[in-house]
N, C-alpha and C. Protein backbone atom coordinates (compact mmCIF):
# COMPACT_ATOMS: atom_id res chain seq x y z
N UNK A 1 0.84 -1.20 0.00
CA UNK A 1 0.00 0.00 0.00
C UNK A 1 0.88 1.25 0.00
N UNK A 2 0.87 1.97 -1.17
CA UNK A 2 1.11 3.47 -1.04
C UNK A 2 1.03 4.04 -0.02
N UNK A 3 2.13 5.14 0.73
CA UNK A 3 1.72 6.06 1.98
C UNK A 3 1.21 6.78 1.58
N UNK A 4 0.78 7.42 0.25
CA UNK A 4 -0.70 8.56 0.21
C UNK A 4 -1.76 7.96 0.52
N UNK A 5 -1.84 6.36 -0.16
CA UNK A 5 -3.16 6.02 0.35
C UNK A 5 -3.70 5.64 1.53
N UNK A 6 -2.59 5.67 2.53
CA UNK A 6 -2.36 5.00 3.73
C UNK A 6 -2.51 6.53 4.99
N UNK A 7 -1.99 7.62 3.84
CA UNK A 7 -2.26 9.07 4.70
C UNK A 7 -4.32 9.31 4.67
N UNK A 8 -4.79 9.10 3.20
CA UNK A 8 -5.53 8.86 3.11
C UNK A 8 -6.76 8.44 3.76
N UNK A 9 -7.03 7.29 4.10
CA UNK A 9 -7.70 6.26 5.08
C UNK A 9 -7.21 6.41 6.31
N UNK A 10 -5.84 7.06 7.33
CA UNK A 10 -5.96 7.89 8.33
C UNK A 10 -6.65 9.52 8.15
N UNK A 11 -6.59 9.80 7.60
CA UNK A 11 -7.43 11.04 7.35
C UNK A 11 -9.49 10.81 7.52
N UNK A 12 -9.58 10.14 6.82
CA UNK A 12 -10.81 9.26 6.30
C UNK A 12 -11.38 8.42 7.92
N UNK A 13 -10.88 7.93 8.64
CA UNK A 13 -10.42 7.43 10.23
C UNK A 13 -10.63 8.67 11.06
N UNK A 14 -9.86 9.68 10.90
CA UNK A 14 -9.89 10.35 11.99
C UNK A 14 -11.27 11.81 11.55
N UNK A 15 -11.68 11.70 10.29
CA UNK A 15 -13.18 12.70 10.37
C UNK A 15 -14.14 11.95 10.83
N UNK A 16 -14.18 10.51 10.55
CA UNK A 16 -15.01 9.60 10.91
C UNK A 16 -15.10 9.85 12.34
N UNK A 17 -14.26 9.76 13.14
CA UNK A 17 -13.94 9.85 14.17
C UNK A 17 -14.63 10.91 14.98
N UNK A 18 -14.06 12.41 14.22
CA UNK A 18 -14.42 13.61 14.81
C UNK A 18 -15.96 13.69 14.91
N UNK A 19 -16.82 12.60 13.74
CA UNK A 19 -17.85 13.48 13.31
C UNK A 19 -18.54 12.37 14.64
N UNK A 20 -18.54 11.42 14.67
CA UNK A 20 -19.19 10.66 16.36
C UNK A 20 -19.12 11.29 17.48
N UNK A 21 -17.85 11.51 17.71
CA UNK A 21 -17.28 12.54 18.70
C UNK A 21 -18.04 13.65 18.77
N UNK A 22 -18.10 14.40 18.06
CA UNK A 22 -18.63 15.79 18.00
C UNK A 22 -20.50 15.50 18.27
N UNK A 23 -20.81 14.80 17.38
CA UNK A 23 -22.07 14.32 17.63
C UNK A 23 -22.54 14.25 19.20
N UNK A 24 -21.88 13.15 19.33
CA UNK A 24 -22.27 12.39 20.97
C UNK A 24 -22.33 14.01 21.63
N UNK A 25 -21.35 14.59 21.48
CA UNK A 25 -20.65 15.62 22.47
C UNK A 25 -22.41 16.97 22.12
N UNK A 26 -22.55 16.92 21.00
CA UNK A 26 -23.77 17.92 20.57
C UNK A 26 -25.07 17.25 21.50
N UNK A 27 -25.71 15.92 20.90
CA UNK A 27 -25.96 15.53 21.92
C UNK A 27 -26.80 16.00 23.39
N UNK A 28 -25.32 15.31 23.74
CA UNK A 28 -25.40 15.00 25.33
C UNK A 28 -25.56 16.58 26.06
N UNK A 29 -24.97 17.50 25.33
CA UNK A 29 -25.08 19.03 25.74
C UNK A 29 -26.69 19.53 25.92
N UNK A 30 -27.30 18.85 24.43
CA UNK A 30 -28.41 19.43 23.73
C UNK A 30 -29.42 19.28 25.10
N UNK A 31 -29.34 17.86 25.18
CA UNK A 31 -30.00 17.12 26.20
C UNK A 31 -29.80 17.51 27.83
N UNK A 32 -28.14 17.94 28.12
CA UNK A 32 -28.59 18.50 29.58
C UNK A 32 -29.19 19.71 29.42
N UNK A 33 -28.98 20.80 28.38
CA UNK A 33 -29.57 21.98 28.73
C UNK A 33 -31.01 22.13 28.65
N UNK A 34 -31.37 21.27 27.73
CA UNK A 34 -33.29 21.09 27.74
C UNK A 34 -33.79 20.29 28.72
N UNK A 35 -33.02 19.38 29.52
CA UNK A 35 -33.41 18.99 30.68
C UNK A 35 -34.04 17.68 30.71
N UNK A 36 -33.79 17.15 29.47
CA UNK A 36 -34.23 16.10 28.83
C UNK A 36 -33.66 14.49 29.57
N UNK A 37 -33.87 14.23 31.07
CA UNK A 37 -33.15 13.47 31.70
C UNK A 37 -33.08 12.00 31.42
N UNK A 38 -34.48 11.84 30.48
CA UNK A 38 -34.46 10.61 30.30
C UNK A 38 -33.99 10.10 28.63
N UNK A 39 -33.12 10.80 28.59
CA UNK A 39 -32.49 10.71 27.42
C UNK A 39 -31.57 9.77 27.64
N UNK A 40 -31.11 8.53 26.73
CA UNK A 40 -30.01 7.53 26.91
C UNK A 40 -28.15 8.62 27.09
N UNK A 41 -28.50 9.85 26.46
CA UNK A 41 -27.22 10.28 26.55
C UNK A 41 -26.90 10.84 28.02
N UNK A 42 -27.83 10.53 28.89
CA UNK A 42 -27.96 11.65 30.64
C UNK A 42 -28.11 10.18 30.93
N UNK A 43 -27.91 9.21 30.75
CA UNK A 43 -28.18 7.86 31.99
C UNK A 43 -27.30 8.17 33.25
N UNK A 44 -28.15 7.54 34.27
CA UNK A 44 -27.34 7.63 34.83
C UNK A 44 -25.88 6.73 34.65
N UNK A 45 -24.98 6.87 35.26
CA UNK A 45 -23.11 6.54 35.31
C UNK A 45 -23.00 5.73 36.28
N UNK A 46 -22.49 4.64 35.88
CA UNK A 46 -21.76 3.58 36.52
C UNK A 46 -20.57 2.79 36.57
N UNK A 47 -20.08 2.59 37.42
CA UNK A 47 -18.43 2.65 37.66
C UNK A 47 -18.29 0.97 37.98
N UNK A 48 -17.02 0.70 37.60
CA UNK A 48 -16.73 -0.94 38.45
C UNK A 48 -15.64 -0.39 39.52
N UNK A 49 -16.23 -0.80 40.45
CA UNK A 49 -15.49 -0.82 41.99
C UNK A 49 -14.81 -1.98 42.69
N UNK A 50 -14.13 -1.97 43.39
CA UNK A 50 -13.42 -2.43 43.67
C UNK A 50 -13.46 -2.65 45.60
N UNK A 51 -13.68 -3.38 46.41
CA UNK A 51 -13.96 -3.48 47.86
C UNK A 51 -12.90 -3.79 48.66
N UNK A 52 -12.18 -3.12 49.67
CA UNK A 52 -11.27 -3.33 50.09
C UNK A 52 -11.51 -3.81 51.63
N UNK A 53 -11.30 -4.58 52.33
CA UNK A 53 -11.09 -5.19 53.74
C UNK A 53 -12.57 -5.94 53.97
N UNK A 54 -12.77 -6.57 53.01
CA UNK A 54 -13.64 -8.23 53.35
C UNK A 54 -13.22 -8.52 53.94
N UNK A 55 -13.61 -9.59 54.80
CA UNK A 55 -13.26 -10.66 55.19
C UNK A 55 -13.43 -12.04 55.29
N UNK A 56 -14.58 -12.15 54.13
CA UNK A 56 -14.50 -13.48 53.36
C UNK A 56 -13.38 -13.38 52.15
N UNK A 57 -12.83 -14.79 52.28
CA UNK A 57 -12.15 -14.62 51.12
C UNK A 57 -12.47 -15.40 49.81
N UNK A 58 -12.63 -15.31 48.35
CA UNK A 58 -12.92 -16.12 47.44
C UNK A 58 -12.15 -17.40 47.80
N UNK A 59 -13.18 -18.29 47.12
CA UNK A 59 -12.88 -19.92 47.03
C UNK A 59 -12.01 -20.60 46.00
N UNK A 60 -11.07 -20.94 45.69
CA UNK A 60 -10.23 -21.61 44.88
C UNK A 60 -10.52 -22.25 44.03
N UNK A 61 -11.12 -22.48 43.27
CA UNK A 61 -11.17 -24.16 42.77
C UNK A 61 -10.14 -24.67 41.59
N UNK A 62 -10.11 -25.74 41.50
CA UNK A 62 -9.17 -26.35 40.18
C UNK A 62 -9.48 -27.14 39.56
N UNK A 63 -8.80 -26.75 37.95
CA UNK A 63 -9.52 -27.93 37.23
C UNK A 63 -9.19 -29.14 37.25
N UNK A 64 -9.77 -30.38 36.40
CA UNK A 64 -9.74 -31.63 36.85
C UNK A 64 -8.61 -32.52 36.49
N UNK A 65 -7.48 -31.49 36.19
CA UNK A 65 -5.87 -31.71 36.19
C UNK A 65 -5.02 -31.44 36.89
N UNK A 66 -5.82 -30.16 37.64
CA UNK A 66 -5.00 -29.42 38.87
C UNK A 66 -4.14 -28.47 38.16
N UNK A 67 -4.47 -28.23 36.88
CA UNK A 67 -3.54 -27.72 36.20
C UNK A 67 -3.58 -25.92 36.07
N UNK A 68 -4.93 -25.83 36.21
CA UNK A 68 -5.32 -24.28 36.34
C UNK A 68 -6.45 -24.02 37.59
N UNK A 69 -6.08 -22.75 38.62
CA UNK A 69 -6.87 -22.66 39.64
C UNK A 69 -7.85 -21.35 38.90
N UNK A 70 -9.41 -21.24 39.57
CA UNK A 70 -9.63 -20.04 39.38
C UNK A 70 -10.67 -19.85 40.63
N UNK A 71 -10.87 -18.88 40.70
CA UNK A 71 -11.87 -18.01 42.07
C UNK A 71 -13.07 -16.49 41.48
N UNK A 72 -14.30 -16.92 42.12
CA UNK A 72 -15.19 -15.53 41.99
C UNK A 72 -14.39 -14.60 42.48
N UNK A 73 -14.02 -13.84 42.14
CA UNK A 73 -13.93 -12.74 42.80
C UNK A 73 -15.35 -12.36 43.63
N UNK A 74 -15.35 -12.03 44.43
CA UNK A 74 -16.73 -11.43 45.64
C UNK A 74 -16.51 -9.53 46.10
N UNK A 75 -14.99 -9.48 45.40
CA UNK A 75 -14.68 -8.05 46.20
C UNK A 75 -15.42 -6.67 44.92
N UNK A 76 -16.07 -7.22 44.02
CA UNK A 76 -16.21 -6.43 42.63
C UNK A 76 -17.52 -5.58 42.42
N UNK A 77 -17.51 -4.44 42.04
CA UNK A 77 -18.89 -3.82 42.70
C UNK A 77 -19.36 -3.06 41.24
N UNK A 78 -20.93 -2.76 40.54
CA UNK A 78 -21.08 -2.11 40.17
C UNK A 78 -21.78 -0.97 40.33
N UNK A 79 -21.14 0.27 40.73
CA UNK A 79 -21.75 1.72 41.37
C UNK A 79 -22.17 1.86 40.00
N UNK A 80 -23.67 2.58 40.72
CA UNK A 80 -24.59 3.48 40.12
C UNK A 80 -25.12 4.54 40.49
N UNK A 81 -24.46 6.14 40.16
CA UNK A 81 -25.06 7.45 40.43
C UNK A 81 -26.04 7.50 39.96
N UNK A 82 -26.78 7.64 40.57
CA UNK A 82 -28.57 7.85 40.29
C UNK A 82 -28.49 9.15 39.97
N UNK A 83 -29.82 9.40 38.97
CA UNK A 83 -29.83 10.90 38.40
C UNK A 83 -30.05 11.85 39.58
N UNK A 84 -29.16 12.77 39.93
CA UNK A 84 -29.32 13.51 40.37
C UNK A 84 -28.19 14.99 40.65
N UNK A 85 -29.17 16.05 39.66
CA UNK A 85 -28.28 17.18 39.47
C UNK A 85 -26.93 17.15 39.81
N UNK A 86 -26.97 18.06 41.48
CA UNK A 86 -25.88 18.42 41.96
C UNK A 86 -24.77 17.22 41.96
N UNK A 87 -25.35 16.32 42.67
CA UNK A 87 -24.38 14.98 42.35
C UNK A 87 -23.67 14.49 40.97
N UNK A 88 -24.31 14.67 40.01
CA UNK A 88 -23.67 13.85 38.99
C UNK A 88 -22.95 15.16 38.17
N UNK A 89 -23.52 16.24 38.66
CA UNK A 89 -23.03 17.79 37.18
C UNK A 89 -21.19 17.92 37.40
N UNK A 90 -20.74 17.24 38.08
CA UNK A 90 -18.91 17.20 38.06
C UNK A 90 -18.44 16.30 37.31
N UNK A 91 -19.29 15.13 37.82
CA UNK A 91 -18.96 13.82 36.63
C UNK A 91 -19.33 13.85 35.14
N UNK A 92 -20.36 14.54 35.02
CA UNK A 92 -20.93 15.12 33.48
C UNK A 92 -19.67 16.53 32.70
N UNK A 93 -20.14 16.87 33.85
CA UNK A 93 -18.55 18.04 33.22
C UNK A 93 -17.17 17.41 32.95
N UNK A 94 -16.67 16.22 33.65
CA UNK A 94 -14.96 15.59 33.16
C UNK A 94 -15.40 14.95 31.65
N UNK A 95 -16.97 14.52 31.37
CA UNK A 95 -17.81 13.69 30.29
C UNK A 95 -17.25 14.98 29.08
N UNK A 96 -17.58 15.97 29.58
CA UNK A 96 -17.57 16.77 28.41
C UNK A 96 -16.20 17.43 27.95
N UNK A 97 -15.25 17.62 29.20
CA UNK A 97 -14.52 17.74 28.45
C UNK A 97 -13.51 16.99 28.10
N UNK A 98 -13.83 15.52 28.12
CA UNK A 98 -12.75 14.66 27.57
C UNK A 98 -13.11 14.21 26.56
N UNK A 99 -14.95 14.83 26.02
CA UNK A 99 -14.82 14.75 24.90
C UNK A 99 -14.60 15.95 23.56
N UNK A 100 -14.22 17.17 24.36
CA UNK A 100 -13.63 18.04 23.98
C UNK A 100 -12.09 17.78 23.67
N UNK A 101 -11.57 17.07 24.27
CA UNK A 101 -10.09 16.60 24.56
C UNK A 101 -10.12 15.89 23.47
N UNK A 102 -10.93 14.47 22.98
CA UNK A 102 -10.66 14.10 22.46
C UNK A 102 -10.82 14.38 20.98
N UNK A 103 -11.76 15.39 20.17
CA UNK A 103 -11.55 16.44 19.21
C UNK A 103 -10.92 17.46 19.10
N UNK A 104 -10.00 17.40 20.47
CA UNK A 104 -8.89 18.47 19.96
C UNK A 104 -7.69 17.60 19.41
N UNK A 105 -8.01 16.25 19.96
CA UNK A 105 -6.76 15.48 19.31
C UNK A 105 -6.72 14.78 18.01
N UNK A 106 -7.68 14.61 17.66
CA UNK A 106 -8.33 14.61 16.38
C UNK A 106 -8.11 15.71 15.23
N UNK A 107 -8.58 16.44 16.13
CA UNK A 107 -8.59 17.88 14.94
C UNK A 107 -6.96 18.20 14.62
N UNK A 108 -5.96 18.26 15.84
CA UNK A 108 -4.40 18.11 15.71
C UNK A 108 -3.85 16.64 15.08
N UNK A 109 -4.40 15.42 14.70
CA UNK A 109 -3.78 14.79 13.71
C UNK A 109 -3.85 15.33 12.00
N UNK A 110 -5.43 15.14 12.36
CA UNK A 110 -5.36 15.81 11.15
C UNK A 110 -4.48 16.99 10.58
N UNK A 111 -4.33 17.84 10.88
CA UNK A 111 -3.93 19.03 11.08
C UNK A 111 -2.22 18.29 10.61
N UNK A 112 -2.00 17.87 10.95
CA UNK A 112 -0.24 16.71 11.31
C UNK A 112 -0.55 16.49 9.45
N UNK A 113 -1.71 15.49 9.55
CA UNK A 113 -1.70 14.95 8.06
C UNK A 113 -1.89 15.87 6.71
N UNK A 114 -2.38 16.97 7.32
CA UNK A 114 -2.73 18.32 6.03
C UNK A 114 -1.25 18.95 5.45
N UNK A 115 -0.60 18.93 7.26
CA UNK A 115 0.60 19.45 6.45
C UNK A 115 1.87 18.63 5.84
N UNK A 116 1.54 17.44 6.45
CA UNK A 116 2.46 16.14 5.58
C UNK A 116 3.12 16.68 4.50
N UNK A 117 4.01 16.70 3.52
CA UNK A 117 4.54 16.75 2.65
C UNK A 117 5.44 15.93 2.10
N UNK A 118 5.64 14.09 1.25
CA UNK A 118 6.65 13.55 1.37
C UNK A 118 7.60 14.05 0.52
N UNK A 119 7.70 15.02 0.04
CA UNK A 119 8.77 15.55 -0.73
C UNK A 119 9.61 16.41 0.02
N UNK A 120 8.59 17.21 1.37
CA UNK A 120 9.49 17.68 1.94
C UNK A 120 9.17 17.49 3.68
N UNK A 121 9.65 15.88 3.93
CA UNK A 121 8.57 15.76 5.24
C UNK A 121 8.44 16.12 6.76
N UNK A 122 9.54 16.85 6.66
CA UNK A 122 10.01 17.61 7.93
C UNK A 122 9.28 19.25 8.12
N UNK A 123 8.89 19.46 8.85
CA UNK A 123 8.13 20.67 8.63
C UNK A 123 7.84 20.88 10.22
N UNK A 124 8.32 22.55 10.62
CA UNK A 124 8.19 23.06 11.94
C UNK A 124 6.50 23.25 12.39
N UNK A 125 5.73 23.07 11.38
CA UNK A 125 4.72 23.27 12.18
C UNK A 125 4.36 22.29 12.59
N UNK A 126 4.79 21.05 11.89
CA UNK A 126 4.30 19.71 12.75
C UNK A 126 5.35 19.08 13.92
N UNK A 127 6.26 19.58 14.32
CA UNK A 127 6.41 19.78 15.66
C UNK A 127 5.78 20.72 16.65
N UNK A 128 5.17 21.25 16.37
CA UNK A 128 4.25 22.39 17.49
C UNK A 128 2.77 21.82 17.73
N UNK A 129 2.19 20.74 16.68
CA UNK A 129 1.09 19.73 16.69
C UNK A 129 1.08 18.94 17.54
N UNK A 130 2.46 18.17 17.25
CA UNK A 130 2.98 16.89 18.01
C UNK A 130 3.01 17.52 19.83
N UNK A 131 3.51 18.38 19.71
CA UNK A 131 3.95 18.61 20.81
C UNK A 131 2.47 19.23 22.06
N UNK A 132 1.59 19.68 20.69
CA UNK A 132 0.13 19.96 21.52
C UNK A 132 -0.30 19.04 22.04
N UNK A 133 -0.34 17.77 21.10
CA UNK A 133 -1.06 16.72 21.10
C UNK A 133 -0.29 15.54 22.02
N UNK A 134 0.66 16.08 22.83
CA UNK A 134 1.25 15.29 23.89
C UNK A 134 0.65 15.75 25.08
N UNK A 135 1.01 17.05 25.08
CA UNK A 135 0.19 17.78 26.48
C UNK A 135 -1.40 17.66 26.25
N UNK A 136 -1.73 17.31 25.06
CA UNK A 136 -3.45 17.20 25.55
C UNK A 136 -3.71 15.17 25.92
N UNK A 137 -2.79 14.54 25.69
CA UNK A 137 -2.47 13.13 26.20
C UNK A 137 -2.47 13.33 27.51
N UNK A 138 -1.74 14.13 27.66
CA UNK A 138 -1.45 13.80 29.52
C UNK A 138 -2.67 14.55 29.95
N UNK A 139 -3.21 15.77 29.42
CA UNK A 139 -4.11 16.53 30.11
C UNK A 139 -5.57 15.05 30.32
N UNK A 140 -5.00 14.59 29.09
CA UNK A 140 -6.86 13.44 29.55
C UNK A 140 -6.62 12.82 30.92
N UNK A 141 -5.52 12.20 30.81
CA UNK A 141 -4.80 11.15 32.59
C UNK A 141 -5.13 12.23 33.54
N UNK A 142 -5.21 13.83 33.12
CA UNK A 142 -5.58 14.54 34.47
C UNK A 142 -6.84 14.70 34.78
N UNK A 143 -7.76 14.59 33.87
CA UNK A 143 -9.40 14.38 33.81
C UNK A 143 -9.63 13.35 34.23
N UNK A 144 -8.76 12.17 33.99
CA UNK A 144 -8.82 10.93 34.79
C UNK A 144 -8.76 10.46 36.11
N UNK A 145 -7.40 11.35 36.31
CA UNK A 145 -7.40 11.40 37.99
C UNK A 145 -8.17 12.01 38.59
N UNK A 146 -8.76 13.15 38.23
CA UNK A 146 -9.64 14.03 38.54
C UNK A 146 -11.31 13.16 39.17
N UNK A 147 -11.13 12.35 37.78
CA UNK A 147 -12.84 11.69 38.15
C UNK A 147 -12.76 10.72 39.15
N UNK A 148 -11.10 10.05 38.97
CA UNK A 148 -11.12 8.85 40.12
C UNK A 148 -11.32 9.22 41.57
N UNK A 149 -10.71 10.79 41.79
CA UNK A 149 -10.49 11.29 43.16
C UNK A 149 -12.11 11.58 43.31
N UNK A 150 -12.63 11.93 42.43
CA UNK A 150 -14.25 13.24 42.72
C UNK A 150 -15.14 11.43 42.76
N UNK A 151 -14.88 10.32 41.86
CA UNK A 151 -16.24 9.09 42.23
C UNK A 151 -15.71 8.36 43.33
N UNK A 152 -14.69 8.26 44.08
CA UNK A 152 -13.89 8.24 45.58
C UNK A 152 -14.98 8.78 46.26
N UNK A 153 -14.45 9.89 46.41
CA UNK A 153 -15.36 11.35 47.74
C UNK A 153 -16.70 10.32 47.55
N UNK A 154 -17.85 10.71 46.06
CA UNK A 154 -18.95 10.28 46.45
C UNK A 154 -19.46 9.27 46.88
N UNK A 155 -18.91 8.32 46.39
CA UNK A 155 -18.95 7.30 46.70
C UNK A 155 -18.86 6.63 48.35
N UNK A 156 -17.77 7.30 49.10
CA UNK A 156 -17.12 7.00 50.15
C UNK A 156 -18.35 7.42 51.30
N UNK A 157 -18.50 8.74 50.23
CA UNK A 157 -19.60 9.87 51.60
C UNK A 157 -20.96 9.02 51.66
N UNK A 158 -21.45 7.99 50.96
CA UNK A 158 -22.28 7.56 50.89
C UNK A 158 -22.87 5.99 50.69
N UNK A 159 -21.40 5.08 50.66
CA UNK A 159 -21.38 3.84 51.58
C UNK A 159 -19.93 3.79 51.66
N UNK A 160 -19.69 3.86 53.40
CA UNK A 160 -18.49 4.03 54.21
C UNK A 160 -17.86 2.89 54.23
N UNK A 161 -18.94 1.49 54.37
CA UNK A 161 -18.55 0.56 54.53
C UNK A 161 -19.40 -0.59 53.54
N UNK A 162 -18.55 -1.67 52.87
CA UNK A 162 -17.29 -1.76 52.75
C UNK A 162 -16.40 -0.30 51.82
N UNK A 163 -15.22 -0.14 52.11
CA UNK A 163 -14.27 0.54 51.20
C UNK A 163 -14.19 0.27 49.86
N UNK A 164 -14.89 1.28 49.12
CA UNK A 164 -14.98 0.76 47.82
C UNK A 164 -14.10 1.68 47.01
N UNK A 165 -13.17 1.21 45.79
CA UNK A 165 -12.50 2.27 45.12
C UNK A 165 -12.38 1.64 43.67
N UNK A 166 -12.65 2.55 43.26
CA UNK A 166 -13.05 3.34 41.24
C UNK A 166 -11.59 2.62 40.77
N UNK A 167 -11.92 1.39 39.56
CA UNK A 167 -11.43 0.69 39.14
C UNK A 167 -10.93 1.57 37.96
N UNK A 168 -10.54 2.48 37.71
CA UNK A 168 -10.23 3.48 36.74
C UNK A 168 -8.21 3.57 36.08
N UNK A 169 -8.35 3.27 35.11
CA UNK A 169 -7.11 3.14 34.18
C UNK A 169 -6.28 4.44 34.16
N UNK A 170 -5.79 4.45 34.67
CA UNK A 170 -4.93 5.81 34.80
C UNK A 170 -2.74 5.87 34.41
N UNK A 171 -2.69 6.34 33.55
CA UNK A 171 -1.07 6.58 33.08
C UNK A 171 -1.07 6.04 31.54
N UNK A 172 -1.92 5.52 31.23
CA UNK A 172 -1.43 4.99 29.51
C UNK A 172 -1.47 6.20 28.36
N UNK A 173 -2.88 7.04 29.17
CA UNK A 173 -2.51 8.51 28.56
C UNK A 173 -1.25 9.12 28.42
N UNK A 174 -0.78 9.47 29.94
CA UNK A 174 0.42 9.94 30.05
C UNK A 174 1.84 9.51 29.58
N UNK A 175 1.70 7.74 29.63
CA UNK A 175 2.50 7.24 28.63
C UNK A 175 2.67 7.55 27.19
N UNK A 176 1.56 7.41 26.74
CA UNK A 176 1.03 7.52 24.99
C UNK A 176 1.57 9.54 24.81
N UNK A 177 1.22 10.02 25.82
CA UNK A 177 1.73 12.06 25.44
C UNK A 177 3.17 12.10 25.56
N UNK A 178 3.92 11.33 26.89
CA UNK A 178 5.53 10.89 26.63
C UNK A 178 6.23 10.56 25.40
N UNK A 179 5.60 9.81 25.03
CA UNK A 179 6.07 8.93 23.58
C UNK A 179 6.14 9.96 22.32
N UNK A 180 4.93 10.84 22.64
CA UNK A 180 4.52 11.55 21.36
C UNK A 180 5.55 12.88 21.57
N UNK A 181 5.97 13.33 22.45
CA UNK A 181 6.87 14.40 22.74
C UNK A 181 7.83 13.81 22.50
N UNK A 182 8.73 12.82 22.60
CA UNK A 182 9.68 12.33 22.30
C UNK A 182 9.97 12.21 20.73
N UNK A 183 8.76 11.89 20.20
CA UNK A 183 8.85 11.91 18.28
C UNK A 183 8.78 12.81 18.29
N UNK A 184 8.23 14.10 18.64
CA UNK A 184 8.34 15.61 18.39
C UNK A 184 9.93 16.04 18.29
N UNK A 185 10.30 15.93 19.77
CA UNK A 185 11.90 16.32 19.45
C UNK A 185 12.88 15.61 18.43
N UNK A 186 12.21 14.47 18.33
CA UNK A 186 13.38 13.46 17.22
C UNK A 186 13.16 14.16 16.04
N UNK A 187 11.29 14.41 15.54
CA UNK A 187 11.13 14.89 14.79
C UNK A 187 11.92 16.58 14.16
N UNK A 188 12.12 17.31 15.36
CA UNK A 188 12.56 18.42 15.52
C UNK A 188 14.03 18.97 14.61
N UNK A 189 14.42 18.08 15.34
CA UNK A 189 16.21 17.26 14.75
C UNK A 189 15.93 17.24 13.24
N UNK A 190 14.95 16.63 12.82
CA UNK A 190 14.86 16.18 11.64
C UNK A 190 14.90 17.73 10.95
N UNK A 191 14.10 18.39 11.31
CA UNK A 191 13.60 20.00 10.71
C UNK A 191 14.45 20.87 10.79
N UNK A 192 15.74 20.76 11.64
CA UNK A 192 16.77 21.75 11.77
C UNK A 192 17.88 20.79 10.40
N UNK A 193 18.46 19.62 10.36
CA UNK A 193 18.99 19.04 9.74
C UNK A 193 18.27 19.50 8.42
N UNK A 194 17.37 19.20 7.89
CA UNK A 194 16.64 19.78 6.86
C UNK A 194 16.92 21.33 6.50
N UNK A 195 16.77 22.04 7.16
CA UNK A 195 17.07 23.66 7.11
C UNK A 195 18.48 23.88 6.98
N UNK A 196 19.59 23.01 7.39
CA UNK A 196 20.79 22.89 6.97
C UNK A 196 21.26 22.54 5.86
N UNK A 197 20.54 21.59 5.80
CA UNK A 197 20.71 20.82 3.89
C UNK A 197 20.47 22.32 2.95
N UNK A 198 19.35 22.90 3.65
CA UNK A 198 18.47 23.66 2.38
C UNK A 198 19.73 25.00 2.16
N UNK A 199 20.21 25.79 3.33
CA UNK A 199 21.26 26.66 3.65
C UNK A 199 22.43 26.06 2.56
N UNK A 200 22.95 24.73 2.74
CA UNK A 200 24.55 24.62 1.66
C UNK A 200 24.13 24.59 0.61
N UNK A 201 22.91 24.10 0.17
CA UNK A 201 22.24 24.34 -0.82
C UNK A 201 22.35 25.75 -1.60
């Protein structure tokens, strides 16, 4: 496969992309401001939790080789914020803007792929893309931590016991914005080396 056609069908990928994104995000807005609660886009939010200091413990069992053990887990919880305003309008707000986050990262690939050039493929503005689109990587892991700390509190304030805590994925963002700053500067290198060529030239 050709890399135009391959720039192509990422291009083609990521409007696809924007235009769900943007949708959902129109939406779910449309719907809190008309108040429209029983809309599938206002459900209420539910979390997998996690229970800390049981004191039953799961049962073992093995199969009929002894060769593999497995156990219920019993410690595994699914929270459900029930609709209600004040309660849920923090968790609806990290909703919105991580899906703001995630059409800004969208809108900055693209943006990467417009200015592509393989004739001349080094180009300073697509280090200033790359380099957006790292800090808006890590900014999602901070919307992340954000929601894990804020469905904690509610959660906590409102069954104490058992200790339950928000099974929530946190650093692959921040990994994935590392990585991408790192091709930025390699990339960077590339754009000054380039501007040198062009100078003996």
């Amino acid at each position: 496969m050709k890399i135009k056609h391959l720039i192509t069908i990422l291009k083609f990928m990521l409007i696809l992309g924007f235009i769900i994104v943007g949708a959902s995000l129109i939406f779910m807005l449309y719907n809190l401001f008309t108040g429209n609660t029983n809309s599938r886009y206002l459900t209420a939010t539910s979390y997998e939790m996690q229970a800390f200091g049981l004191k039953e413990q799961p049962v073992k069992l093995y199969s009929a080789d002894s060769s593999i053990s497995y156990a219920q887990l019993n410690d595994h919880y699914k929270v459900t914020l029930e609709k209600n305003k004040t309660r849920n309008a923090l968790p609806m707000l990290l909703s919105i803007f991580r899906l703001l986050t995630a059409l800004a990262i969208m809108w900055i690939f693209l943006r990467i792929l417009k200015e592509l050039d393989l004739s001349r493929p080094f180009h300073p503005r697509i280090v200033r893309y790359a380099k957006i689109a790292a800090a808006l990587f890590i900014f999602t892991d901070v919307l992340n931590l954000v929601e894990y700390n804020v469905v904690n509190s509610i959660v906590h304030k409102a069954v104490p016991v058992p200790y339950l805590s928000y099974l929530k994925e946190i650093g692959s963002s921040t990994i994935t914005g590392v990585i991408t700053f790192l091709l930025a500067v390699v990339y960077q290198r590339g754009v000054q080396l380039q501007s040198d060529q062009d100078l003996t030239i």
